[in-house]
Protein backbone atom coordinates (compact mmCIF):
# COMPACT_ATOMS: atom_id res chain seq x y z
CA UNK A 1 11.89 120.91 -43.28
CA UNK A 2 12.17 122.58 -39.62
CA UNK A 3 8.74 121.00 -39.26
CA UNK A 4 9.73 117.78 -40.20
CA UNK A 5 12.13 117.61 -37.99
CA UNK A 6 10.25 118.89 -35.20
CA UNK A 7 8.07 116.28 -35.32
CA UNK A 8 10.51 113.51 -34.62
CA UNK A 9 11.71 115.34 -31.84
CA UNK A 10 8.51 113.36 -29.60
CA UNK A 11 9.50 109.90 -31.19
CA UNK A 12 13.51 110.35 -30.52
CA UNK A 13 12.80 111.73 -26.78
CA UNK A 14 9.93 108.47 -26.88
CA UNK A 15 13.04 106.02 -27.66
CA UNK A 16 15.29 107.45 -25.43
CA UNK A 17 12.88 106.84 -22.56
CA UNK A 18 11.92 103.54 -23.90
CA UNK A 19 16.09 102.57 -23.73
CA UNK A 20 16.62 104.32 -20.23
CA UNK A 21 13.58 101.92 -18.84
CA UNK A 22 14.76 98.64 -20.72
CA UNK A 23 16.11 97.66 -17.21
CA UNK A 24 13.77 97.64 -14.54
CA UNK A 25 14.23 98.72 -10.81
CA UNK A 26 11.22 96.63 -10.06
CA UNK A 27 9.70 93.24 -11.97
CA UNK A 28 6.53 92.06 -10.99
CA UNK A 29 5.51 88.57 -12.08
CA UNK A 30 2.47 86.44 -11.73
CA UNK A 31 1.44 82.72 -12.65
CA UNK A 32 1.33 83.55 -16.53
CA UNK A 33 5.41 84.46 -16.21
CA UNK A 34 6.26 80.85 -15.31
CA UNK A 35 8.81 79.67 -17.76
CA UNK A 36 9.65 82.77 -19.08
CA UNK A 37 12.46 85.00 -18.73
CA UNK A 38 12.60 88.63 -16.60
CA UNK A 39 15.21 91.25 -16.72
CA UNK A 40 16.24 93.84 -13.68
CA UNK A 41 19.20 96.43 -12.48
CA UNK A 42 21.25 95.22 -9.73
CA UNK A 43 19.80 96.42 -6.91
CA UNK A 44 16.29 95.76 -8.20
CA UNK A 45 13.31 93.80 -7.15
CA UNK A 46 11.84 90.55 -8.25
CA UNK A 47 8.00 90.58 -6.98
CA UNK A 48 6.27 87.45 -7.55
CA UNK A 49 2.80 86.90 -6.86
CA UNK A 50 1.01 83.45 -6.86
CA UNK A 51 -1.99 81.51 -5.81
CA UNK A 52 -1.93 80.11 -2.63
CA UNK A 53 -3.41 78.84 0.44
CA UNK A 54 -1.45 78.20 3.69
CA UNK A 55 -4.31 77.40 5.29
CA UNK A 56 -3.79 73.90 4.03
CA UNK A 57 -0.62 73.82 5.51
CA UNK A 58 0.71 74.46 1.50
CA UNK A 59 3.35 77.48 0.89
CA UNK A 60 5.56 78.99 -1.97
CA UNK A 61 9.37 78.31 -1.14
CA UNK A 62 12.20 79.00 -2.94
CA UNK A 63 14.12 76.47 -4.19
CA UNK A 64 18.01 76.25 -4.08
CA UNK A 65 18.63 80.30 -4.19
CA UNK A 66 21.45 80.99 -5.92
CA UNK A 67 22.53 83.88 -2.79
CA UNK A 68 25.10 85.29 -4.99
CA UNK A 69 22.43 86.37 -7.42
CA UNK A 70 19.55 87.32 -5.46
CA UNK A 71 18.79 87.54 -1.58
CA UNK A 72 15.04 86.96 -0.67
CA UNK A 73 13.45 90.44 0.96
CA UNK A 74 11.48 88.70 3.74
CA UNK A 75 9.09 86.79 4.89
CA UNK A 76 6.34 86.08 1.89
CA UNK A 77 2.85 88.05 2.41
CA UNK A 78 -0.42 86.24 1.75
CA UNK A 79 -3.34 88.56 0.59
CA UNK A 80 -6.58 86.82 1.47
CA UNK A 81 -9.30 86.97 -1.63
CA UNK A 82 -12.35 86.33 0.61
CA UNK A 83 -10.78 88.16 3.67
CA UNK A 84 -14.33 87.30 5.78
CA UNK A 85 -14.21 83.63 5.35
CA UNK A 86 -11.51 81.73 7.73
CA UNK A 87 -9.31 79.49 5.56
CA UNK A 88 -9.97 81.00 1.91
CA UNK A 89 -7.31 80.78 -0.82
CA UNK A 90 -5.27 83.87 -1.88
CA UNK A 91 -2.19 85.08 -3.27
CA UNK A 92 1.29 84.89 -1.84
CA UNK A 93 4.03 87.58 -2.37
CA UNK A 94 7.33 86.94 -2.41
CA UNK A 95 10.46 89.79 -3.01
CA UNK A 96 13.81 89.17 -4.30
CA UNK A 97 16.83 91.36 -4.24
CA UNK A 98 19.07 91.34 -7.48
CA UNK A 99 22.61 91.62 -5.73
CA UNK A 100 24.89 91.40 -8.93
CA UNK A 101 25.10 91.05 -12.74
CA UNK A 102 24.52 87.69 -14.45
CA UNK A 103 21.75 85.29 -15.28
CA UNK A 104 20.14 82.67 -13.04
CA UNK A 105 16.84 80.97 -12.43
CA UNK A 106 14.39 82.04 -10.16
CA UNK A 107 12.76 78.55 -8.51
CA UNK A 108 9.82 78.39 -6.15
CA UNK A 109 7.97 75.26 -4.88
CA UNK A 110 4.37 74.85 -3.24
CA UNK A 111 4.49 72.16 -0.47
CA UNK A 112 4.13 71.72 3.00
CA UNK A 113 7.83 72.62 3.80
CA UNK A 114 7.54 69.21 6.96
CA UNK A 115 6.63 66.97 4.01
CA UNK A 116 9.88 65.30 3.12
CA UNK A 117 10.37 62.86 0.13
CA UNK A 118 7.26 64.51 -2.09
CA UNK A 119 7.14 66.35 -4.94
CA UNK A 120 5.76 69.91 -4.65
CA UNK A 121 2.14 70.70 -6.03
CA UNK A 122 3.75 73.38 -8.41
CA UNK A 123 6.69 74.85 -9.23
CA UNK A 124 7.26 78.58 -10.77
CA UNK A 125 11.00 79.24 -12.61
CA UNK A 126 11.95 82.30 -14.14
CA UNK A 127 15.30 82.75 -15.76
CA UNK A 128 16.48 86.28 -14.52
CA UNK A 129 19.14 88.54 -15.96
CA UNK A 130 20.77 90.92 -13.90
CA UNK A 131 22.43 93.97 -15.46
């Protein structure tokens, strides 16, 4: 019997972890998380990385930030893939701040930001929940 229970012991402390982590401090999301939904602790991050190439004069924007919800943590960072050859293609970072509880979407848009009157390239949404 004491054995038994002993060997739930891992499984309970396993859950218990599981339940404490539920909520993340950090989210990091990529191309494949478009659509999809994300969950963080106020005060957490929202990374998200996409493909990108400003080179072209294209960049990932946010689109109408909800500022009560989140507050965007700089400027976005482009890693180059091909960091020898001028005007390669990459990723570009961008970090979000979760500022309060709730649900909202997450919007970005690739376009050149002067172009005015055309629809972006792509867009990325992400319905976040703040708790």
């Amino acid at each position: 019997m004491v054995r038994k229970i002993m060997s739930f012991i891992p499984l309970v402390a396993l859950l218990i972890l599981a339940t404490a982590c539920s909520s993340a401090k950090q989210v990091s999301l990529t191309a494949a998380d478009n659509a999809g939904k994300a969950e963080v602790q106020v005060g957490g991050q929202i990374v998200i990385t996409l493909d990108g190439n400003p080179s072209t004069g294209y960049t990932w924007e946010v689109k109408d930030l909800d500022t009560t919800m989140f507050e965007q943590v700089g400027d976005p960072s482009f890693s180059s893939s091909n960091p020898g050859l001028v005007g390669s293609g990459g990723t570009l970072t961008l970090t979000f701040k979760a500022l309060k509880a709730g649900t909202a979407p997450l919007t970005l848009v690739y376009h050149r930001p002067w172009e005015t009157g055309v629809d972006p390239t792509d867009t990325f949404t992400v319905t976040v929940t703040v708790k």
